[in-house]
N, C-alpha and C. Protein backbone atom coordinates (compact mmCIF):
# COMPACT_ATOMS: atom_id res chain seq x y z
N UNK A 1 8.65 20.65 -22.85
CA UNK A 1 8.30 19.30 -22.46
C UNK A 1 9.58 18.48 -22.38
N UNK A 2 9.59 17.84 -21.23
CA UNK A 2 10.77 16.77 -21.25
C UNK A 2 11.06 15.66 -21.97
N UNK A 3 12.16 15.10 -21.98
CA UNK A 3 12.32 13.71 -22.82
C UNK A 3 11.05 12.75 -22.89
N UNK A 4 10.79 12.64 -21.41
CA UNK A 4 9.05 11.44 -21.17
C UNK A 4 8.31 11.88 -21.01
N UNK A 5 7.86 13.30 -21.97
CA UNK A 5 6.16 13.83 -22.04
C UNK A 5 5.91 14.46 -21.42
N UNK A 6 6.78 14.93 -20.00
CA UNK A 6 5.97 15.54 -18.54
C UNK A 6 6.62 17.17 -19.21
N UNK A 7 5.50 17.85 -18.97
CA UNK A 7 5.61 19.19 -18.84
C UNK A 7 6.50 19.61 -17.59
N UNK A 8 7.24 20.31 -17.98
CA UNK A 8 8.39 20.74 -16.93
C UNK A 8 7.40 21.84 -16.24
N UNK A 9 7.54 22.38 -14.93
CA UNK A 9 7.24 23.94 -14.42
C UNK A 9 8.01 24.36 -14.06
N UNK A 10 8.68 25.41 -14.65
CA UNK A 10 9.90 26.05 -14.06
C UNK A 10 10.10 26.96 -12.44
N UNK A 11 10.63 26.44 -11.90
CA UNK A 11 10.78 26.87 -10.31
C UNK A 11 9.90 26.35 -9.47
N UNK A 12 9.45 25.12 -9.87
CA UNK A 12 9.06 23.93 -9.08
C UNK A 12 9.84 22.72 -9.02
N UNK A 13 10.17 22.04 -7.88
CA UNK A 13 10.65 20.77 -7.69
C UNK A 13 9.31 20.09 -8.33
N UNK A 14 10.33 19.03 -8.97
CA UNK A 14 9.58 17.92 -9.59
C UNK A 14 9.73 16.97 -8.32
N UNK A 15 9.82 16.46 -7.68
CA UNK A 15 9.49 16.00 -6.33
C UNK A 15 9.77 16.52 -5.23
N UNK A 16 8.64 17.16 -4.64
CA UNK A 16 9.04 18.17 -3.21
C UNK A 16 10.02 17.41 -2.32
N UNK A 17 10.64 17.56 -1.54
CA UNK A 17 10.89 17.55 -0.02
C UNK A 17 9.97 16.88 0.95
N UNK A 18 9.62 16.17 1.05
CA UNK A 18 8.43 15.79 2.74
C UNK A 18 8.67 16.24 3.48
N UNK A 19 7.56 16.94 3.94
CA UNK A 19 8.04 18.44 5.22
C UNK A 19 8.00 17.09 6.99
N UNK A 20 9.66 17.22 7.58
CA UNK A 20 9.12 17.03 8.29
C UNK A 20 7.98 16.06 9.25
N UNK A 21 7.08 16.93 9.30
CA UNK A 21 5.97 16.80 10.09
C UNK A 21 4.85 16.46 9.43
N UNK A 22 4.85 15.77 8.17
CA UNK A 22 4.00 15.69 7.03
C UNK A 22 3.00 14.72 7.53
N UNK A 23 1.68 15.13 7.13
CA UNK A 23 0.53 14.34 7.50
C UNK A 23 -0.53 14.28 6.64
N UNK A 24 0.00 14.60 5.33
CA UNK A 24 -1.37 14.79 4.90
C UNK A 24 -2.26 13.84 3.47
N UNK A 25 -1.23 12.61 4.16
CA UNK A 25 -1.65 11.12 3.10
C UNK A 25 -2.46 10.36 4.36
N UNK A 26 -3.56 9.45 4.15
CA UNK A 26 -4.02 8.89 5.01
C UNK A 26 -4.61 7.42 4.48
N UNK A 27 -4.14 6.63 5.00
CA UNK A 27 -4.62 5.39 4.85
C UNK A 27 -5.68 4.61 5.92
N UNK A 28 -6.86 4.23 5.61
CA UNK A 28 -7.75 3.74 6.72
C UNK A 28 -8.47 2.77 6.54
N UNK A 29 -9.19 1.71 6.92
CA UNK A 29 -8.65 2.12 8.39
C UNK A 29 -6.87 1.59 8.83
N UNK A 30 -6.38 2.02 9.83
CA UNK A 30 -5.19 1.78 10.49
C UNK A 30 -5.01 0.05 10.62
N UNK A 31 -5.90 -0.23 10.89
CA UNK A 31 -5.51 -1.99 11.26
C UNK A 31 -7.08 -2.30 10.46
N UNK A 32 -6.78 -3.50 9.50
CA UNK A 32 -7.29 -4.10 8.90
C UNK A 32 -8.30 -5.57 9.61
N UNK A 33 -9.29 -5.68 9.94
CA UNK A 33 -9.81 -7.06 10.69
C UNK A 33 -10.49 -7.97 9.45
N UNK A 34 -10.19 -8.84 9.28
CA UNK A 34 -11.32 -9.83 8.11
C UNK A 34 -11.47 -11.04 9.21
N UNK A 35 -12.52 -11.54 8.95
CA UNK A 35 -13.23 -13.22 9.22
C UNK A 35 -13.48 -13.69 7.99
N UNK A 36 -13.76 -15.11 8.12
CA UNK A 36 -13.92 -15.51 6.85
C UNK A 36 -15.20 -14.79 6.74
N UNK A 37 -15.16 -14.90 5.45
CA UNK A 37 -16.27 -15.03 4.01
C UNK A 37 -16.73 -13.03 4.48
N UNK A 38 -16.05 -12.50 4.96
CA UNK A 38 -16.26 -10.83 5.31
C UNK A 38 -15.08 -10.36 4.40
N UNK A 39 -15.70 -8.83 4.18
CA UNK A 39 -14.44 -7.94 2.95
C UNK A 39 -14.30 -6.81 3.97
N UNK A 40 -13.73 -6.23 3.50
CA UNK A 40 -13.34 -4.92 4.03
C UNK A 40 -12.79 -3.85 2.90
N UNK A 41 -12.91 -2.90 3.74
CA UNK A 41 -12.82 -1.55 2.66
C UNK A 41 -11.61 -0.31 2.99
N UNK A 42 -10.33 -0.03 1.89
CA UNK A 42 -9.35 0.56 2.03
C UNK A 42 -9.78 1.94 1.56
N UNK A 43 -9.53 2.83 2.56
CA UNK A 43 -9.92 4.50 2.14
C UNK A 43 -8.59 5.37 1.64
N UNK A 44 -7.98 5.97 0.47
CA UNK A 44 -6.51 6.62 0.52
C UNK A 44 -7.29 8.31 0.92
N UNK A 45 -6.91 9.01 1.22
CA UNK A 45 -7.28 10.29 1.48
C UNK A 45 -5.89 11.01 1.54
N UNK A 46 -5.91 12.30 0.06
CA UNK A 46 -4.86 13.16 0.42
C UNK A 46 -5.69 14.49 0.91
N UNK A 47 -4.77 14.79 2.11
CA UNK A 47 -5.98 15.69 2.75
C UNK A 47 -4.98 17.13 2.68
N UNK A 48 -3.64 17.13 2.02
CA UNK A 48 -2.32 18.12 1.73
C UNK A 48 -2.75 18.87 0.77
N UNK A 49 -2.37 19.91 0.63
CA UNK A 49 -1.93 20.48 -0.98
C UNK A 49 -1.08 20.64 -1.84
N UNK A 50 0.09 19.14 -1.33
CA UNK A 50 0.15 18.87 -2.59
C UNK A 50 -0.18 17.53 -3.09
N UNK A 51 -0.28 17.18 -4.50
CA UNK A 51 -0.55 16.00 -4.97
C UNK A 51 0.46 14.96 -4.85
N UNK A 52 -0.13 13.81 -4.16
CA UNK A 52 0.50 12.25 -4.22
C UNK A 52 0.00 11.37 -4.84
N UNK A 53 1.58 10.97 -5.49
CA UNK A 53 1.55 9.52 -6.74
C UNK A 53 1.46 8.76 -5.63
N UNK A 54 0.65 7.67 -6.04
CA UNK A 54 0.46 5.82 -5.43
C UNK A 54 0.24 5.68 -6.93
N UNK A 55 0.81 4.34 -6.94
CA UNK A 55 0.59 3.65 -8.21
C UNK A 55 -1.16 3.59 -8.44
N UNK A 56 -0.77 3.20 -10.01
CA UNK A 56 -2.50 2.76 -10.48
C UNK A 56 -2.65 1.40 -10.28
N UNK A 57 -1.77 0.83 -9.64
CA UNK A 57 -2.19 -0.61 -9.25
C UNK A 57 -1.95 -0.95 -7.96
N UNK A 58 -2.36 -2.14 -7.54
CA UNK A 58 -2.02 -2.45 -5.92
C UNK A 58 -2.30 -3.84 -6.16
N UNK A 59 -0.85 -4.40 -5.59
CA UNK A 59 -0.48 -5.93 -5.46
C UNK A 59 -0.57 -5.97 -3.70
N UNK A 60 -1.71 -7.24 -4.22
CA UNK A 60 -1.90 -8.31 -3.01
C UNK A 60 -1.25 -9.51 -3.05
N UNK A 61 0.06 -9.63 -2.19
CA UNK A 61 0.15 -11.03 -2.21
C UNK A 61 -0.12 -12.31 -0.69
N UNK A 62 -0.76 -13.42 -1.12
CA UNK A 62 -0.99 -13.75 0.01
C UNK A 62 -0.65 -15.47 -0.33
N UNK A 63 -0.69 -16.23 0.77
CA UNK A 63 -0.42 -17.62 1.21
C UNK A 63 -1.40 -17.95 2.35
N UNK A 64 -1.43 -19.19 2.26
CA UNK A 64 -2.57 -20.11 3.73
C UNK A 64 -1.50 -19.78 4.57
N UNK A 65 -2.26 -20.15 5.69
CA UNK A 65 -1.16 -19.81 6.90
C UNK A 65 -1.81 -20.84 8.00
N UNK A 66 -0.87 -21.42 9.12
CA UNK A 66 -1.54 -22.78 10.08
C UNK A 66 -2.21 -21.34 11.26
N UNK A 67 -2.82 -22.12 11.63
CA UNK A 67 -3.70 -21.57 12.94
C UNK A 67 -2.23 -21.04 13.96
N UNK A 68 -1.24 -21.17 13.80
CA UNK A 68 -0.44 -20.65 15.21
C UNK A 68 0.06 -19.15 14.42
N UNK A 69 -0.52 -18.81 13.48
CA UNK A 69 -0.42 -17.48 12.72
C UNK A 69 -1.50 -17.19 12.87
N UNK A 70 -2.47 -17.35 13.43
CA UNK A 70 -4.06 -16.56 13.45
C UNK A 70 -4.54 -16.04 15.02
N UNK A 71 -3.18 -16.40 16.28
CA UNK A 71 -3.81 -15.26 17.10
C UNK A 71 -3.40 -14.14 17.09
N UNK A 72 -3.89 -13.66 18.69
CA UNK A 72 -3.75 -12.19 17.91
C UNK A 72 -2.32 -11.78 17.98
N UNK A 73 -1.47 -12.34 18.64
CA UNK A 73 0.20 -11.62 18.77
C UNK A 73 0.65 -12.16 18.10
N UNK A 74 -0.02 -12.71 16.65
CA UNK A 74 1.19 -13.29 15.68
C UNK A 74 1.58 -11.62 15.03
N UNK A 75 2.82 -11.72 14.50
CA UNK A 75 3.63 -11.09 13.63
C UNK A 75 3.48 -11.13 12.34
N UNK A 76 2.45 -10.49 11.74
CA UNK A 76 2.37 -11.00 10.13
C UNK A 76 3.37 -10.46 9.13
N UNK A 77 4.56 -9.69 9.40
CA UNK A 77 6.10 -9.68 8.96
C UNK A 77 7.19 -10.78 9.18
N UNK A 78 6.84 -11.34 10.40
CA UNK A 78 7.77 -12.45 11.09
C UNK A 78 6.83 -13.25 9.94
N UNK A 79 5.65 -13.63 10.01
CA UNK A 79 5.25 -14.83 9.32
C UNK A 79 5.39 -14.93 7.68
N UNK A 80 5.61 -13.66 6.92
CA UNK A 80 6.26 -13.22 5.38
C UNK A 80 7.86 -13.56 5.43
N UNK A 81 8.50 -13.25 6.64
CA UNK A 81 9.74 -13.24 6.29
C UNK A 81 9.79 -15.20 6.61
N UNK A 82 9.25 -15.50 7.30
CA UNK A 82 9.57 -17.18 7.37
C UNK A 82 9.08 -17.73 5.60
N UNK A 83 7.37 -17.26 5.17
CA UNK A 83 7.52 -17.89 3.76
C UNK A 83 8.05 -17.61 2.91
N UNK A 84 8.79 -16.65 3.18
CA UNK A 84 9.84 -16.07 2.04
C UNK A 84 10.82 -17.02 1.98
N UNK A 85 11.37 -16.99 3.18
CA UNK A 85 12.66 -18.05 3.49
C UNK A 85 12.66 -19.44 3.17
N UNK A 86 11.09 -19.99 3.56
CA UNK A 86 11.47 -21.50 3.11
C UNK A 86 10.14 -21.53 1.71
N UNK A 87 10.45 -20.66 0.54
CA UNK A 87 9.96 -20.66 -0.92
C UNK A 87 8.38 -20.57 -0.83
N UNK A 88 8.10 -20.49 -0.12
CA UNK A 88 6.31 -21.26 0.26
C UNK A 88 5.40 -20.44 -1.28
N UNK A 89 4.66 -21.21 -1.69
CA UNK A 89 4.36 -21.09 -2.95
C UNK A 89 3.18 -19.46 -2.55
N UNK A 90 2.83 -18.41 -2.99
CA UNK A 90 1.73 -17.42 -2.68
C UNK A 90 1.10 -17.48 -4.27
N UNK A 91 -0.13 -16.47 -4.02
CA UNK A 91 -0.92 -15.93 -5.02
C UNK A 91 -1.10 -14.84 -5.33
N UNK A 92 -1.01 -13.96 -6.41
CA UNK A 92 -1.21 -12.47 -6.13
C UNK A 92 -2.58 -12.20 -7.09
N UNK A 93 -3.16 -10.67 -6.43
CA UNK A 93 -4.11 -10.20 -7.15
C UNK A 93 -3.97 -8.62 -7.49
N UNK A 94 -4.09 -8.23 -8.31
CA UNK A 94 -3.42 -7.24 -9.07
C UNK A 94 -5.13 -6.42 -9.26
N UNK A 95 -4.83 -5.26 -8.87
CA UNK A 95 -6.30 -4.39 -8.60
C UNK A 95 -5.88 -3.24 -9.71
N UNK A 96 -6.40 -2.52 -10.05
CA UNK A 96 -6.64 -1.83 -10.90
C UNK A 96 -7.16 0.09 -9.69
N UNK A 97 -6.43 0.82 -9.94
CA UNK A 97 -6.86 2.39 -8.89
C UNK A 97 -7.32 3.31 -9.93
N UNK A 98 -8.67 4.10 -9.98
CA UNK A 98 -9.02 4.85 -10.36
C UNK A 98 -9.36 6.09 -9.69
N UNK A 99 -8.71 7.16 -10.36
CA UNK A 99 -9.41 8.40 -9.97
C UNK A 99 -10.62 9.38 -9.98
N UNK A 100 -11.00 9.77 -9.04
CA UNK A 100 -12.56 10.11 -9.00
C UNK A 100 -12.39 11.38 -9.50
């Protein structure tokens, strides 16, 4: 056993390589749609053999935003990197990931 608890396996990388052509983490859906007062639902699927760490948590952070950020060719990176820049106050929500 190592210094921090983890059982070593000898003649295994403790973090593989990403092959490449690797496909076999999946996040869905691909593009996210909300309206108000509607939720939506994030699917992770490892569909590989081997196992992937994601944290046991997942930070949401978010801010109001004016209507010239709500069509559809806004940039919602361009519009993070502007409230970043001028301090704009956000909120975060901190989720909790369990394994099935």
């Amino acid at each position: 056993m190592s210094e921090c608890g983890a059982i070593e396996s000898f003649g295994m990388d403790e973090f593989p390589k990403i092959p490449q052509n690797y496909t076999g983490f999946h996040v869905l859906p691909s593009v996210i749609t909300l309206k108000l007062n509607d939720s939506s639902t994030i699917t992770l699927r490892n569909s590989s053999n081997f196992p992937v760490l994601y944290k046991d948590r997942f930070l949401i952070i978010y801010t109001l935003v004016g209507m010239q950020w709500c069509i559809n060719d806004a940039n919602a990176l361009l519009c993070w990197q502007r409230a970043k820049a001028q301090q704009i106050p956000t909120k975060t929500i901190i989720l909790n990931a369990k394994l099935k």
